[in-house]
C-alpha atoms as a PDB file:
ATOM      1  CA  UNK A   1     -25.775 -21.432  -7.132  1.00  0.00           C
ATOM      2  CA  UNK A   2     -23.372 -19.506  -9.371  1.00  0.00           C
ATOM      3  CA  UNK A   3     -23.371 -19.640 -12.913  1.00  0.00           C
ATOM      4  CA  UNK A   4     -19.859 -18.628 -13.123  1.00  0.00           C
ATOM      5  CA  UNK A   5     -16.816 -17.166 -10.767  1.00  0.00           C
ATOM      6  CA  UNK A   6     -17.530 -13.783 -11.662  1.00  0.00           C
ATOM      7  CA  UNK A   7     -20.918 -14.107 -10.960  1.00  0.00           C
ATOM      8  CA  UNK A   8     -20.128 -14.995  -7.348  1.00  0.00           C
ATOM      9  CA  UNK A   9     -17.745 -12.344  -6.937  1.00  0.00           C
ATOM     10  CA  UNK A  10     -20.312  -9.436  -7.854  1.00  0.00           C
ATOM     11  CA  UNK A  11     -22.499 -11.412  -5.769  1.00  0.00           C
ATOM     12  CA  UNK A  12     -20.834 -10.020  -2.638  1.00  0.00           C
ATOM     13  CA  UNK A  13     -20.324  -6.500  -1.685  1.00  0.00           C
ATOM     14  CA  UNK A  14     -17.057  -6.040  -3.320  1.00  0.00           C
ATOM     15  CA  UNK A  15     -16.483  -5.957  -7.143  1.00  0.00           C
ATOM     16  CA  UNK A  16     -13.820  -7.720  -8.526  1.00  0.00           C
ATOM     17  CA  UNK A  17     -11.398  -5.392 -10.370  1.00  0.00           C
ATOM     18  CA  UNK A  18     -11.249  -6.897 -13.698  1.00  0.00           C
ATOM     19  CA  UNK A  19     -14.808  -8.299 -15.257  1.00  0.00           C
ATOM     20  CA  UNK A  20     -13.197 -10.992 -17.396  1.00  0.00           C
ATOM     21  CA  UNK A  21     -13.385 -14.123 -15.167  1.00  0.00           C
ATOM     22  CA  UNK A  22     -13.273 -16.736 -17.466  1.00  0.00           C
ATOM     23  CA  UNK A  23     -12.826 -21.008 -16.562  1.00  0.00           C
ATOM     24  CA  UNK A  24     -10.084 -22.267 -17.596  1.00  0.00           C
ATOM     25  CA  UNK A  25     -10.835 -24.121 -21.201  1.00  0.00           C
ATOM     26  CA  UNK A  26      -8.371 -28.167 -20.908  1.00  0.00           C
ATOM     27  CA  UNK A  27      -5.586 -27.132 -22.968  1.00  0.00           C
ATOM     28  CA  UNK A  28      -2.062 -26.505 -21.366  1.00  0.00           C
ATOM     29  CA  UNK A  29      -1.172 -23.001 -20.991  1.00  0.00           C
ATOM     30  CA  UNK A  30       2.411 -22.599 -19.822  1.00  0.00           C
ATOM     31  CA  UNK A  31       1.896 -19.380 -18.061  1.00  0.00           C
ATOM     32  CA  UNK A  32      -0.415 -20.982 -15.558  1.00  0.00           C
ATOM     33  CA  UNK A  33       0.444 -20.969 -11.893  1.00  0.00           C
ATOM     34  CA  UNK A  34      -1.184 -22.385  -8.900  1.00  0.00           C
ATOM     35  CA  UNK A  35      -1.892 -20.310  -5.796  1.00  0.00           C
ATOM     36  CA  UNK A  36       0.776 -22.024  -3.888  1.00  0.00           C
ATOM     37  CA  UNK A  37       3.073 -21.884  -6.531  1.00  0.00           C
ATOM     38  CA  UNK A  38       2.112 -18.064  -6.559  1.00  0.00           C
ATOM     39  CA  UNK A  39       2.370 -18.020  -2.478  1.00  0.00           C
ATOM     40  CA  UNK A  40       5.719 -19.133  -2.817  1.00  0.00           C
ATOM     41  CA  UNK A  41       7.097 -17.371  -5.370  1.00  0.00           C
ATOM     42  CA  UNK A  42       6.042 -14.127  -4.361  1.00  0.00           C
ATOM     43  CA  UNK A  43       6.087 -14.255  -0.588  1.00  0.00           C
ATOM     44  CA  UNK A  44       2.683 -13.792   0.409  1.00  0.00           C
ATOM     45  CA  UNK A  45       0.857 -15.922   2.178  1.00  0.00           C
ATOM     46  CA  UNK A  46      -2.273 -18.355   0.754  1.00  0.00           C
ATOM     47  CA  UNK A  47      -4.195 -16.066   3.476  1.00  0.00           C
ATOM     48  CA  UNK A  48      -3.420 -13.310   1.411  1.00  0.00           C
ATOM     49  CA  UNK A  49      -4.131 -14.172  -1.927  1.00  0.00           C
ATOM     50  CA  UNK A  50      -7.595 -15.128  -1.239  1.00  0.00           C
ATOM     51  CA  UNK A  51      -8.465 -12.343   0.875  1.00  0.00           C
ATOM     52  CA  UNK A  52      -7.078 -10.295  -2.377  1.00  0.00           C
ATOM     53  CA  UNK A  53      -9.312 -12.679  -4.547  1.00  0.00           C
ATOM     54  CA  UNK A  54     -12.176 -11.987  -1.924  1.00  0.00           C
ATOM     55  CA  UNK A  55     -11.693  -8.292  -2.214  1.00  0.00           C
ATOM     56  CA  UNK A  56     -11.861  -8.439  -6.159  1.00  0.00           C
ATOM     57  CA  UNK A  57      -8.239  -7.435  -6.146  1.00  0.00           C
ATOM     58  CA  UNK A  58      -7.216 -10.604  -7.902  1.00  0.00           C
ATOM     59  CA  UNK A  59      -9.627 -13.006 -10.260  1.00  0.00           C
ATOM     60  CA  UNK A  60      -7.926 -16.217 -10.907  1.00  0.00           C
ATOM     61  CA  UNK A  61      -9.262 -18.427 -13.539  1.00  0.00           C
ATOM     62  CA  UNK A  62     -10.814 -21.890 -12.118  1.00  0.00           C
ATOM     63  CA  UNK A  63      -9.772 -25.441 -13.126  1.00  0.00           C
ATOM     64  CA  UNK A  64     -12.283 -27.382 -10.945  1.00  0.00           C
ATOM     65  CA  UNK A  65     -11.374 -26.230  -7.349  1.00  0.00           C
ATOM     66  CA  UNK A  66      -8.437 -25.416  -8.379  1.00  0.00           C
ATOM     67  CA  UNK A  67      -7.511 -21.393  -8.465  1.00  0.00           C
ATOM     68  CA  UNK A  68      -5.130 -20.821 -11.508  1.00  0.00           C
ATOM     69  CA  UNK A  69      -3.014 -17.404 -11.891  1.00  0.00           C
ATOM     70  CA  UNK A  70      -1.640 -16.018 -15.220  1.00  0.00           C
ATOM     71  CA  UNK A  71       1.370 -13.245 -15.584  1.00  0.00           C
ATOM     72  CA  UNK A  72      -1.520 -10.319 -15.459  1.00  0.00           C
ATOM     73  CA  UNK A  73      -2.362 -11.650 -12.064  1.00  0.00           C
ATOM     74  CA  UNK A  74       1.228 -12.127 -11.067  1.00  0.00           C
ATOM     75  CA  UNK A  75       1.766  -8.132 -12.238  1.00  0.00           C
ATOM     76  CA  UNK A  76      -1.613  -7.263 -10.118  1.00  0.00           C
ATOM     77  CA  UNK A  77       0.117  -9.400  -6.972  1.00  0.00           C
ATOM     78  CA  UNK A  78       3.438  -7.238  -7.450  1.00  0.00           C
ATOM     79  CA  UNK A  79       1.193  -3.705  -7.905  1.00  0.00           C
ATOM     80  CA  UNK A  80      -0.673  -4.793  -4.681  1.00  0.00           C
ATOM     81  CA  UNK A  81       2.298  -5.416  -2.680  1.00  0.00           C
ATOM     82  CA  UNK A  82       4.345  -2.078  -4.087  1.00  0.00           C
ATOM     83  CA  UNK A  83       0.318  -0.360  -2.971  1.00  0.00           C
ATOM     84  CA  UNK A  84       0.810  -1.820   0.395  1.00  0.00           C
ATOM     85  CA  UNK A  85       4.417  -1.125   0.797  1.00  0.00           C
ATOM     86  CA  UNK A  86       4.324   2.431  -0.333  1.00  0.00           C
ATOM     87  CA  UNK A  87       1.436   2.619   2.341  1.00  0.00           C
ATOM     88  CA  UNK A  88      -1.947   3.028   0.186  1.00  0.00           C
ATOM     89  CA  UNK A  89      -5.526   1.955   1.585  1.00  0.00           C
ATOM     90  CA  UNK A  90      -6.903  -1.306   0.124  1.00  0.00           C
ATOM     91  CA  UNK A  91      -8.855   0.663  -2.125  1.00  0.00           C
ATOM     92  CA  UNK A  92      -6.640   2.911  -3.380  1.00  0.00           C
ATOM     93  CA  UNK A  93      -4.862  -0.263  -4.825  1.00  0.00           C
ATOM     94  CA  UNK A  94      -8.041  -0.972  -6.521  1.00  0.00           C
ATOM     95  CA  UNK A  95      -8.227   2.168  -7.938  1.00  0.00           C
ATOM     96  CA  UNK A  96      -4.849   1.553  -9.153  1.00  0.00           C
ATOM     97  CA  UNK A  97      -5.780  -1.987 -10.510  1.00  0.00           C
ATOM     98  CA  UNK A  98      -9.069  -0.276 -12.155  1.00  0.00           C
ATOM     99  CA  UNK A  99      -6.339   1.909 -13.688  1.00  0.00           C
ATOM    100  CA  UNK A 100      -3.666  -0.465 -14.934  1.00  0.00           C
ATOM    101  CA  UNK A 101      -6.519  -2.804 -16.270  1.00  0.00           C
ATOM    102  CA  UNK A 102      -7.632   0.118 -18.432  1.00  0.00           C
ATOM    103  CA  UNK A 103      -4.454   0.968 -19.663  1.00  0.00           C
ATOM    104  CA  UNK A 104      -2.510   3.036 -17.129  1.00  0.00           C
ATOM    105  CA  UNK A 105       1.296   2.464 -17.928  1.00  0.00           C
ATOM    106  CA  UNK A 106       2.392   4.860 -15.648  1.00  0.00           C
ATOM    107  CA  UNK A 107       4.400   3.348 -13.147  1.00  0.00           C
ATOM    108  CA  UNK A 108       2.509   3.536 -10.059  1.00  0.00           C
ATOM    109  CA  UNK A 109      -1.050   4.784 -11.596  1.00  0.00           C
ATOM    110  CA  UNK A 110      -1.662   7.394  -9.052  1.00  0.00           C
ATOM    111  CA  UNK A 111      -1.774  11.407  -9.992  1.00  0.00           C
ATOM    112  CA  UNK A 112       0.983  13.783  -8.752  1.00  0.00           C
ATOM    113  CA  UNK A 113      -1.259  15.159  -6.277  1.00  0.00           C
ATOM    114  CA  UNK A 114      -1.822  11.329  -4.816  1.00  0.00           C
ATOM    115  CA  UNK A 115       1.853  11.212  -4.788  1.00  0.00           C
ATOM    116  CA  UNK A 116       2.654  14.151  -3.044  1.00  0.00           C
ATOM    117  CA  UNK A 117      -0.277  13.791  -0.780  1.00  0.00           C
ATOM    118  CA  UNK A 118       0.968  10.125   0.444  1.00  0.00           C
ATOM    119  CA  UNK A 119       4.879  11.742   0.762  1.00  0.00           C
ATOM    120  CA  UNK A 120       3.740  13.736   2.789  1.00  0.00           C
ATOM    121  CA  UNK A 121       1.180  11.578   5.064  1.00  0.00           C
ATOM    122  CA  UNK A 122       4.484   9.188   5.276  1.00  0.00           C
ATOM    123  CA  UNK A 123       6.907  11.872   6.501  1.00  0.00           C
ATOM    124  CA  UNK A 124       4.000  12.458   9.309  1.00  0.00           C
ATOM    125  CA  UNK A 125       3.865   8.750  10.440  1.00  0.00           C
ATOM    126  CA  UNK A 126       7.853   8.672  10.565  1.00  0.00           C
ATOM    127  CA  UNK A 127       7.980  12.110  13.005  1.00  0.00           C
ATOM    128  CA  UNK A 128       5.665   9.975  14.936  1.00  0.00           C
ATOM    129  CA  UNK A 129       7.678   6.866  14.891  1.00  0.00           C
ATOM    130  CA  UNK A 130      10.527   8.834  15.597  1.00  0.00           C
ATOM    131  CA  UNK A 131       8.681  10.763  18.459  1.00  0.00           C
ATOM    132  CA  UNK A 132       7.646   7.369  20.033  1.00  0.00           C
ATOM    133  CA  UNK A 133      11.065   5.807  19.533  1.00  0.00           C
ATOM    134  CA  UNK A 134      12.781   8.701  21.225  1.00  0.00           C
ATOM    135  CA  UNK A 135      10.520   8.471  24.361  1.00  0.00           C
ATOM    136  CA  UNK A 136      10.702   4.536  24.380  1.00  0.00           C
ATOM    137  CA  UNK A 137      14.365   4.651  24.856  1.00  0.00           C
ATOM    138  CA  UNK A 138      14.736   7.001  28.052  1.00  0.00           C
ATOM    139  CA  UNK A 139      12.346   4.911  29.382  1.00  0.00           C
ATOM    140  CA  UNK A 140      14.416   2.286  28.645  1.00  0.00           C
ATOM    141  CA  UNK A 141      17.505   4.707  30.096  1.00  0.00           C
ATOM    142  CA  UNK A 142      15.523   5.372  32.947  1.00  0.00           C
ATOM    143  CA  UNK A 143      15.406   1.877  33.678  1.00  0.00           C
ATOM    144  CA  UNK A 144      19.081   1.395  33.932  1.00  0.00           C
ATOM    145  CA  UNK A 145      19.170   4.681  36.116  1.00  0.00           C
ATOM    146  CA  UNK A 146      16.261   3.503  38.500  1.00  0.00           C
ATOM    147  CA  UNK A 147      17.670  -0.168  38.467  1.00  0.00           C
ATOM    148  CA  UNK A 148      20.756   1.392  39.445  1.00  0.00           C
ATOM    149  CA  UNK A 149      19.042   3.286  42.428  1.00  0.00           C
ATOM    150  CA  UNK A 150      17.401   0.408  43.667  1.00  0.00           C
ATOM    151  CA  UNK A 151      20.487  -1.369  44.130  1.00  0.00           C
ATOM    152  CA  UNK A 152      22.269   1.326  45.553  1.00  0.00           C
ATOM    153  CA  UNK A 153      19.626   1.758  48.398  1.00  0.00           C
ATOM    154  CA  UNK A 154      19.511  -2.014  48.623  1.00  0.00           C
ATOM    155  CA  UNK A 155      23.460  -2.420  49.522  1.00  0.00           C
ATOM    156  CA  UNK A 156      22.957   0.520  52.031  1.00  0.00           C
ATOM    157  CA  UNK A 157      19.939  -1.335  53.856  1.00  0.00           C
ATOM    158  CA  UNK A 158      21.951  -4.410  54.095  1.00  0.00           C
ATOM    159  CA  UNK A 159      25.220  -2.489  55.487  1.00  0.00           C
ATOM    160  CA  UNK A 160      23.125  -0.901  58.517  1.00  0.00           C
ATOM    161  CA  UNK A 161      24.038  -2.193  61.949  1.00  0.00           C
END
């Protein structure tokens, strides 16, 4: 067995992205958070959070079974998601974790060429979006025009002596 959560996470074949697992000492620390309380309040799904946990993307502390968040994993949680929406790889948001745990205050902690390079792999995927949506709706015109073929050759069948 484990000596402690950390040591079961570098177990594995991920690292977690902070090495500071610590248990939870008894007292009451009033910026503690359960994972459902977490789930809820941030939108994600329980699913989520412990595939982030699994990934090393998040380290909760441990009260018994119990996984217990702080406001540095609630900040990690909203870097993730703003990684994921801005369309960054799973680990490129560790990098970025790696980063802000070390001191990183940019904003997003990615370098101008990272920024310009995912800009511009974005603008790519929406051409093709755009490309596909374009030829999804004349299909979906042709429909009405075939449709409206059909029926006309229909009417004329049933009108022959």
């Amino acid at each position: 067995m484990y000596k402690s959560y950390g040591d079961y996470l570098r177990s594995g074949d991920t690292k977690p992205a902070r090495d500071d697992t610590q248990f939870l000492p008894p007292s009451g620390d009033s910026d503690r958070i359960t994972i459902g309380e977490l789930a809820r309040d941030s939108g994600v799904t329980l699913r989520a959070l412990r595939f982030y946990q699994s990934k090393g993307l998040l380290t909760p502390q441990r009260d018994g079974t119990s996984r217990i968040f702080n406001g540095k994993d609630r900040a990690r949680l909203r870097l993730i998601q703003q990684g994921k929406r801005l369309g960054f790889t799973l680990s490129e948001i560790r990098d970025m974790v790696v980063a802000r745990a070390h001191g990183c205050a940019k904003i997003l902690p990615i370098s101008r060429k990272k920024c310009v390079e995912q800009i511009k792999l974005l603008e790519h995927q929406r051409r093709d979006i755009d490309l596909a949506l374009a030829e999804l709706r004349q299909i979906y015109t042709g429909m009405f025009f075939t449709s409206d073929v059909s029926r006309s050759a229909d009417e004329q069948v049933s009108k022959a002596p």
